[in-house]
Protein backbone atom coordinates (compact mmCIF):
# COMPACT_ATOMS: atom_id res chain seq x y z
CA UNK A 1 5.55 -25.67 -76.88
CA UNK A 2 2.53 -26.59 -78.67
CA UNK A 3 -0.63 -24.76 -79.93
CA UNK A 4 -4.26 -25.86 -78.82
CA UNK A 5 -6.98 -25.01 -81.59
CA UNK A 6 -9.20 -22.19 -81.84
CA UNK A 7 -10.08 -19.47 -84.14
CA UNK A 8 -11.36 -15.72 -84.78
CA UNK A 9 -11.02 -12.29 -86.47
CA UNK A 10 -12.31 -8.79 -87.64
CA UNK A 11 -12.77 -6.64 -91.04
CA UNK A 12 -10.87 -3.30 -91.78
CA UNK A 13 -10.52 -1.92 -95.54
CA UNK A 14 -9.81 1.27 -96.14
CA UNK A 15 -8.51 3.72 -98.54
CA UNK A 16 -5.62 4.28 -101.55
CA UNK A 17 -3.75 6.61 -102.69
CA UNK A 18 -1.65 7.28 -105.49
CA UNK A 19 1.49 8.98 -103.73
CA UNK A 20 2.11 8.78 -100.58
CA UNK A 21 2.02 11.91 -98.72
CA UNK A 22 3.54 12.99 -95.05
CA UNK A 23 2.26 15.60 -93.63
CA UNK A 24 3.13 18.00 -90.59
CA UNK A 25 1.15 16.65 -88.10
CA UNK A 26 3.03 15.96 -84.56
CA UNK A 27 2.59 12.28 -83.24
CA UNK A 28 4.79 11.70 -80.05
CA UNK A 29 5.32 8.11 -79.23
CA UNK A 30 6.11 6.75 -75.42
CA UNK A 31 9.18 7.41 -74.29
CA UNK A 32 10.17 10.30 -76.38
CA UNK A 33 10.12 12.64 -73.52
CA UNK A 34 7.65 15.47 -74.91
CA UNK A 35 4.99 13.88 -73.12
CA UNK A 36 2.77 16.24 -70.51
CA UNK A 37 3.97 16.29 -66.83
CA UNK A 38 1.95 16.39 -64.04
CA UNK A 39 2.63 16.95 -60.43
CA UNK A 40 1.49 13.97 -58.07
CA UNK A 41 -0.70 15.22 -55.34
CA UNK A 42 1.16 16.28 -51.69
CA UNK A 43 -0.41 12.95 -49.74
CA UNK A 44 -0.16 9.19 -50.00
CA UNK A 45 -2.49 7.48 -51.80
CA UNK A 46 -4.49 4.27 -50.85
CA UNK A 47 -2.29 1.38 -51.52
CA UNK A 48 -3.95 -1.31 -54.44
CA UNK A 49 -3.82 -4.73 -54.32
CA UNK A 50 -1.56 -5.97 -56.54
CA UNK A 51 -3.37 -7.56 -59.60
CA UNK A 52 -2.51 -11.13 -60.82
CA UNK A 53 -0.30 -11.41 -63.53
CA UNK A 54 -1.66 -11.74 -67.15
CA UNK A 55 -1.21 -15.04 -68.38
CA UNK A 56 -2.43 -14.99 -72.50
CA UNK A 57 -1.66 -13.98 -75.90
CA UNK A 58 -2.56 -10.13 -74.88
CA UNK A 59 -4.23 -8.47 -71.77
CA UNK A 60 -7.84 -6.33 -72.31
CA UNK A 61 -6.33 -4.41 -70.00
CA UNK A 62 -3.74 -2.99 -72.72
CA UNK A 63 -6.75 -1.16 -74.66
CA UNK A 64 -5.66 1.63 -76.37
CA UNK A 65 -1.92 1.12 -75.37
CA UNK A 66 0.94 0.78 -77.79
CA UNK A 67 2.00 -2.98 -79.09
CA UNK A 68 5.73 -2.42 -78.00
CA UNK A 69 7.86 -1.86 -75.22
CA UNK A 70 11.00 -2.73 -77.39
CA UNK A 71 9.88 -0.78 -80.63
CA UNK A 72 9.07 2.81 -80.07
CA UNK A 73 6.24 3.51 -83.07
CA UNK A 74 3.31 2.56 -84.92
CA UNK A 75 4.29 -1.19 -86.50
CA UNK A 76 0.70 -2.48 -87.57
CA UNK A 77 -2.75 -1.94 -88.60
CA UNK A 78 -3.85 0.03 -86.04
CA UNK A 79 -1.11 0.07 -83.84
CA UNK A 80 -2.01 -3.03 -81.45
CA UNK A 81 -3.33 -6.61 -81.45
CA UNK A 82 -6.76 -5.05 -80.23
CA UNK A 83 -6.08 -2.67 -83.47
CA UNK A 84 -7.00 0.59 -80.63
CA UNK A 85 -3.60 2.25 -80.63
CA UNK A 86 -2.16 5.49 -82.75
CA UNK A 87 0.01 7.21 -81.21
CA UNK A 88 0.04 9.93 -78.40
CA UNK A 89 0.31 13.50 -78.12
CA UNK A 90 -1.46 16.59 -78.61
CA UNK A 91 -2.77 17.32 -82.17
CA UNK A 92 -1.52 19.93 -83.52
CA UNK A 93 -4.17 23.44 -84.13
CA UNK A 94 -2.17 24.55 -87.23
CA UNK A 95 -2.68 23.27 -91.03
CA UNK A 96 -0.96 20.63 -92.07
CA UNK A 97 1.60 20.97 -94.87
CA UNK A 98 3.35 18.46 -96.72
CA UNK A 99 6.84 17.95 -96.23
CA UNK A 100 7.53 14.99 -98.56
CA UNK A 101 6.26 12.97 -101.21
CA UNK A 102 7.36 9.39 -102.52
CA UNK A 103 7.89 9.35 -105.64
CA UNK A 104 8.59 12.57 -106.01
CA UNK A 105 6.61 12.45 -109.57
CA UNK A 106 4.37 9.65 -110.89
CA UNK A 107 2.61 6.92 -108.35
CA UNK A 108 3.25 3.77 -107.15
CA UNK A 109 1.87 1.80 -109.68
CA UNK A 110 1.88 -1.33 -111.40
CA UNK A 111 0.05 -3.72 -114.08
CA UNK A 112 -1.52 -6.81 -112.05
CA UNK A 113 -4.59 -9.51 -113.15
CA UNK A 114 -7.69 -9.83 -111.68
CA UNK A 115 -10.78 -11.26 -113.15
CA UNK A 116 -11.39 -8.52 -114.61
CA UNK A 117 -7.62 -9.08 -116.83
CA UNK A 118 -4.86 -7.05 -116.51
CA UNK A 119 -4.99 -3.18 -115.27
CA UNK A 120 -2.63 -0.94 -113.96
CA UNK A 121 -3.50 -0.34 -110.34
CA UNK A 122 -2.07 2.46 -108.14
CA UNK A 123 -1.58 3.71 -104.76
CA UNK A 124 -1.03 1.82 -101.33
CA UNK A 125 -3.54 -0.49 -100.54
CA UNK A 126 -6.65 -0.83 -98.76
CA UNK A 127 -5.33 0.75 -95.64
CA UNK A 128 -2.64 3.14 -96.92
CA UNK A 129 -1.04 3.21 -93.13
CA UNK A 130 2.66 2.81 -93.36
CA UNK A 131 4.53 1.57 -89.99
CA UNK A 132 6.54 4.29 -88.61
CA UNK A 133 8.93 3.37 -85.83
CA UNK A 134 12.53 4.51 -84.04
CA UNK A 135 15.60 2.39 -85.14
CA UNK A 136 19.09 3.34 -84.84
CA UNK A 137 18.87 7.09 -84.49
CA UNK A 138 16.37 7.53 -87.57
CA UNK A 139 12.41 7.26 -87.83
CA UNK A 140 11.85 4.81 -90.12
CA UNK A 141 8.81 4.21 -92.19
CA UNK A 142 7.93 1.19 -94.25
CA UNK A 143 4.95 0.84 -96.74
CA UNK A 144 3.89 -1.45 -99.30
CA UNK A 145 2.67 -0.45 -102.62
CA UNK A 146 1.01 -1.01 -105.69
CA UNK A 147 4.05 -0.72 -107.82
CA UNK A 148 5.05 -4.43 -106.52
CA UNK A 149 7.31 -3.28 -103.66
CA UNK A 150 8.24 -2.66 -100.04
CA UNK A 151 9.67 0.75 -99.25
CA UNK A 152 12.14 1.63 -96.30
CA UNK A 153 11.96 5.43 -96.04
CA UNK A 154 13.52 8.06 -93.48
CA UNK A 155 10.41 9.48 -92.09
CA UNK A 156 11.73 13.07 -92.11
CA UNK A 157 12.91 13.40 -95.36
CA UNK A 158 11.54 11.00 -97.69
CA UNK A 159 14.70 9.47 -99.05
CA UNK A 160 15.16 5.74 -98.72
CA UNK A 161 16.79 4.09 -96.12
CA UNK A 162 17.62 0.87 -97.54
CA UNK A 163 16.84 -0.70 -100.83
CA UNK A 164 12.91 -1.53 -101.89
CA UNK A 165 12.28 -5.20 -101.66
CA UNK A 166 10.55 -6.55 -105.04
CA UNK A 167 7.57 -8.84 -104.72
CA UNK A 168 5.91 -10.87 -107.50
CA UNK A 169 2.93 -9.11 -107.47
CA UNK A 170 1.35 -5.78 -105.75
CA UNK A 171 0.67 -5.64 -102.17
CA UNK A 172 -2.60 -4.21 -100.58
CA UNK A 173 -2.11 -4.57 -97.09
CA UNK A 174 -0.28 -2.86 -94.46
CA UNK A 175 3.12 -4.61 -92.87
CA UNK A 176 3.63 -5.06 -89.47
CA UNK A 177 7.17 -4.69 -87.72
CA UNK A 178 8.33 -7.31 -85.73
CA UNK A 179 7.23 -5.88 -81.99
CA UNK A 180 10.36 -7.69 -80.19
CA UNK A 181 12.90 -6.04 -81.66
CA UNK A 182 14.23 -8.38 -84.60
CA UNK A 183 14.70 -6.54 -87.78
CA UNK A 184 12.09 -8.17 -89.67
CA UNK A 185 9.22 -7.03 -91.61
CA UNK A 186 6.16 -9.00 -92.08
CA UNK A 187 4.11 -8.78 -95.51
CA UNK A 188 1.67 -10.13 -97.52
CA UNK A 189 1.40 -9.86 -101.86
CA UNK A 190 -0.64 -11.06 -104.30
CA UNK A 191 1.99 -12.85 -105.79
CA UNK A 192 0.88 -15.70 -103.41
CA UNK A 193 2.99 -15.65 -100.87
CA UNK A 194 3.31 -14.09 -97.36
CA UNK A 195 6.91 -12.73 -96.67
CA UNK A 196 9.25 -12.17 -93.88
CA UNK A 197 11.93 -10.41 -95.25
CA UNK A 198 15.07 -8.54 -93.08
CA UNK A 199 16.47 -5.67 -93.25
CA UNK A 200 19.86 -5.66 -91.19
CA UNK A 201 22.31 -6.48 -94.42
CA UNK A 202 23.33 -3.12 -95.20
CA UNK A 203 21.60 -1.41 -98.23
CA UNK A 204 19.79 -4.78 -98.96
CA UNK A 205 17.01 -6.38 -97.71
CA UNK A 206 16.55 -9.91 -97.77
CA UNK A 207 13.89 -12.65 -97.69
CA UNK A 208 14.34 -15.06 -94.93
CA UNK A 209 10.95 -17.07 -95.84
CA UNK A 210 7.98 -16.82 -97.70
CA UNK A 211 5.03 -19.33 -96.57
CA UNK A 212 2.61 -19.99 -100.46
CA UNK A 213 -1.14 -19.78 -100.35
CA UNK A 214 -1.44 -23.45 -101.34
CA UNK A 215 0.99 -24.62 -98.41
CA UNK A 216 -2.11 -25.54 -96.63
CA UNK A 217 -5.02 -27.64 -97.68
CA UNK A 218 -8.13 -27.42 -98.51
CA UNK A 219 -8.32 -23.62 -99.93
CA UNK A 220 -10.81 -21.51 -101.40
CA UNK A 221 -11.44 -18.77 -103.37
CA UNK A 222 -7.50 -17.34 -104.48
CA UNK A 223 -3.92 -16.68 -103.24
CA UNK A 224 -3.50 -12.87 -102.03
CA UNK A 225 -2.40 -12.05 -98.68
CA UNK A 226 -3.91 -8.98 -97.80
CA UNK A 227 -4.06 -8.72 -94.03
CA UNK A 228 -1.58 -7.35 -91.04
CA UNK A 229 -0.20 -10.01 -89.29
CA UNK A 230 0.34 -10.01 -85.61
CA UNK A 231 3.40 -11.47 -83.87
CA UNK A 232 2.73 -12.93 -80.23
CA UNK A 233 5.21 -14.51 -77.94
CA UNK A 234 7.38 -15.86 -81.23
CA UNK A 235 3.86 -17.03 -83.14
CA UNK A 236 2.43 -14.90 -86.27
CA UNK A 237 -1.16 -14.79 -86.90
CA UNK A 238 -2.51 -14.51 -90.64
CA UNK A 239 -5.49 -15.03 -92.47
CA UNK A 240 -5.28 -15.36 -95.84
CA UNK A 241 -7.56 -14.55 -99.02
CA UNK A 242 -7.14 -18.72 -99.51
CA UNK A 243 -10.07 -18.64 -97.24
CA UNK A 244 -7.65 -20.21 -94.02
CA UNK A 245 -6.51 -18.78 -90.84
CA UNK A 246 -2.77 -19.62 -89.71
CA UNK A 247 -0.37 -19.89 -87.21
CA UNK A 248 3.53 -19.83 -87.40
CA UNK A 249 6.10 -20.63 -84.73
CA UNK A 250 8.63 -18.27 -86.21
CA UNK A 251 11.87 -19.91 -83.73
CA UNK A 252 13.66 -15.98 -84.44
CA UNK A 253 17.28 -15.42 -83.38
CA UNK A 254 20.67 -14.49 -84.51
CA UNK A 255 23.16 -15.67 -86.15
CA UNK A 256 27.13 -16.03 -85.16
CA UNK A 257 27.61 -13.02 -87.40
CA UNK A 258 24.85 -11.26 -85.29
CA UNK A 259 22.29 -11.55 -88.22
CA UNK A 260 18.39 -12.42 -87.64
CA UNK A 261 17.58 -15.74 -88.81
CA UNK A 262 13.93 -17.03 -88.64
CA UNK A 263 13.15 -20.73 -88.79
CA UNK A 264 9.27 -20.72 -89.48
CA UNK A 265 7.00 -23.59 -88.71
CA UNK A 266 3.24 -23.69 -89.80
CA UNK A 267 1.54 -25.10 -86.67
CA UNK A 268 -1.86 -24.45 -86.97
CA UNK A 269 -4.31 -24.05 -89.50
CA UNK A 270 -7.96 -24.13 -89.94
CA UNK A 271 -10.60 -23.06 -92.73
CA UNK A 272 -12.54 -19.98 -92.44
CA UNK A 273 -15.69 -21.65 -93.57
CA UNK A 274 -18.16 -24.75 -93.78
CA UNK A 275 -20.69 -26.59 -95.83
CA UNK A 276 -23.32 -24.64 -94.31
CA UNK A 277 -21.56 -20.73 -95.07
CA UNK A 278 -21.63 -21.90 -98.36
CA UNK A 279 -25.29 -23.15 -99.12
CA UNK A 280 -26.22 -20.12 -97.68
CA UNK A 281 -24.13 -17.15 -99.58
CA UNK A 282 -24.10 -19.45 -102.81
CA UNK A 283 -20.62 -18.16 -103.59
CA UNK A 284 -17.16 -19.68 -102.87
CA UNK A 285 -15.69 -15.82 -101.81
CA UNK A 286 -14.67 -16.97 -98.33
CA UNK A 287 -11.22 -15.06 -98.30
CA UNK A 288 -10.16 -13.62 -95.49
CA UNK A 289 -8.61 -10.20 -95.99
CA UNK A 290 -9.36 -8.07 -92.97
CA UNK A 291 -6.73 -8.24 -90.17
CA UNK A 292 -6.78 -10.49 -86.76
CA UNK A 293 -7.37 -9.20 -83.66
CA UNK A 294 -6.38 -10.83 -80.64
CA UNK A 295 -8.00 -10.01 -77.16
CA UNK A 296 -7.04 -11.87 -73.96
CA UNK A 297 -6.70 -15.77 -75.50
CA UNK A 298 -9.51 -15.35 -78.11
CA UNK A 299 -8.50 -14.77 -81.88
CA UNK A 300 -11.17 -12.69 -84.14
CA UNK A 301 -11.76 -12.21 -87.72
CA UNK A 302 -14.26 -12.57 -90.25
CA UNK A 303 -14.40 -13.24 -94.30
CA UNK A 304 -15.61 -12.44 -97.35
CA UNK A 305 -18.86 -14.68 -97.13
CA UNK A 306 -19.52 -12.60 -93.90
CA UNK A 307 -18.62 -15.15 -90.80
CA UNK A 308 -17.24 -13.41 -87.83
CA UNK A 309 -14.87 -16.05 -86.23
CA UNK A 310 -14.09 -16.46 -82.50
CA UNK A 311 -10.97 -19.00 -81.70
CA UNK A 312 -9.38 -19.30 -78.09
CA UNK A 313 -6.04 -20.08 -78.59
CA UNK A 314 -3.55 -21.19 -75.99
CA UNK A 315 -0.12 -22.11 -75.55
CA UNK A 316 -0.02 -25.65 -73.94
CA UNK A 317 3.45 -26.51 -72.20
């Protein structure tokens, strides 16, 4: 299969925080069985005409509904392509109290260059939003932080799961599970690369690929990856603060040990900007750090030098 051109995406920065804190607030996901019942009314109901089946990257009609049918949880910014999903459930009418913290003293901090020259920076990005999701018995919950590192951490008591993954640099954004199933996390740094990195080898998590800033040509502006990718019928979709928007065929599977295995090919690409943006802001800040959002076959985002994008994108047999 092949990708026809098109592109698009929205803004969302938000808060850090030094620690990260968990507090005693009840989200049920789907499926979990704590979920209201309600009795169906004693009489048939008019019949509906059966609606055509959705043929795109993700139906408008899934507003507000989880990303996953195969990963019970919240597994990127926002929960959804359309970034409209949290979780369900009643909210609780108590006051919260924290259960856990990680670390248990000092923050997740780090020394990292910007313009500005070295600083120590500290907390967990923009966002702050850690995916939480069911696997294997245990509610997981994976963050990235600014102490150069992703975190796999049971969700009810704090304590790591596996190992933390070390990346060259901090990392601002938020990860996004890998919505099919596949153990695979998905996660951008400002060490200048975007990782996929897997964590099915026992206390160990390892890198499977790692796609650089200056893979693609031309860029702009520098080499962070700041956004939540979202993975589509085997494709991920990333901006990047290198001022392009991309597209990988990911080919995931196992191998004959039962292992994931991921055999990533950049097949689309396209700048985030033109000769025109760039008389007009009279800057070359054209990065795009806010996270894609995909509605029905139309990709949106924006950048730094304020262009919303709008790219239809379609898989041509």
């Amino acid at each position: 299969m092949t990708v026809s051109q098109t592109p698009v995406r929205k803004i969302a920065l938000l808060s850090a925080a030094v620690v990260l804190l968990v507090i005693a607030v009840a989200l049920v996901w789907p499926g979990s069985g704590k979920l209201p019942r309600f009795s169906a009314p004693n009489k048939t109901a008019p019949t509906a005409s059966p609606e055509a089946p959705f043929e795109g990257w993700w139906d408008a009609r899934k507003l507000g509904q989880p990303y996953s049918t195969k990963v019970d949880g919240l597994i990127t910014f926002r929960g959804n392509p359309t970034r409209t999903f949290y979780g369900t459930g009643p909210i609780p009418r108590t006051t919260p109290t924290e259960l856990w913290r990680f670390p248990k003293s000092g923050g997740l901090c780090a020394i990292s260059v910007d313009e500005n020259g070295p600083r120590e920076w500290c907390g967990t990005g923009f966002t702050g939003q850690p995916a939480v999701f069911e696997r294997d018995g245990r509610t997981w919950m994976v963050v990235g932080a600014y102490d150069k590192a992703l975190h796999f951490l049971d969700a009810k008591t704090g304590e790591r799961i596996i190992d933390d993954f070390p990346t060259g640099d901090i990392i601002k954004g938020t990860v996004t599970i890998d919505p099919d199933g596949y153990p695979l996390v998905y996660s951008g740094s400002r060490d200048n690369f975007f990782h996929i990195v897997a964590f099915d080898r026992g206390k160990q998590p390892k890198e499977l690929w790692k796609l650089s800033a200056n893979a693609v040509s031309p860029v702009m502006w520098n080499d962070d990856w700041d956004a939540s990718a979202l993975i589509l019928d085997d494709y991920l979709f990333e901006g990047g603060e290198n001022g392009q928007f991309h597209i990988v065929k990911l080919n995931r599977g196992y191998d004959s040990a039962g292992k994931v295995t991921v055999d990533p090919k950049l097949v689309f690409n396209t700048p985030g900007w033109d000769d025109e943006l760039l008389r007009n802001i009279k800057d070359r800040n054209v990065s795009i750090e806010n996270t894609v959002t995909v509605v029905g076959n139309i990709v949106y985002f924006a950048n730094s030098g304020g262009l919303v994008h709008v790219h239809p994108h379609r898989l041509v047999a």
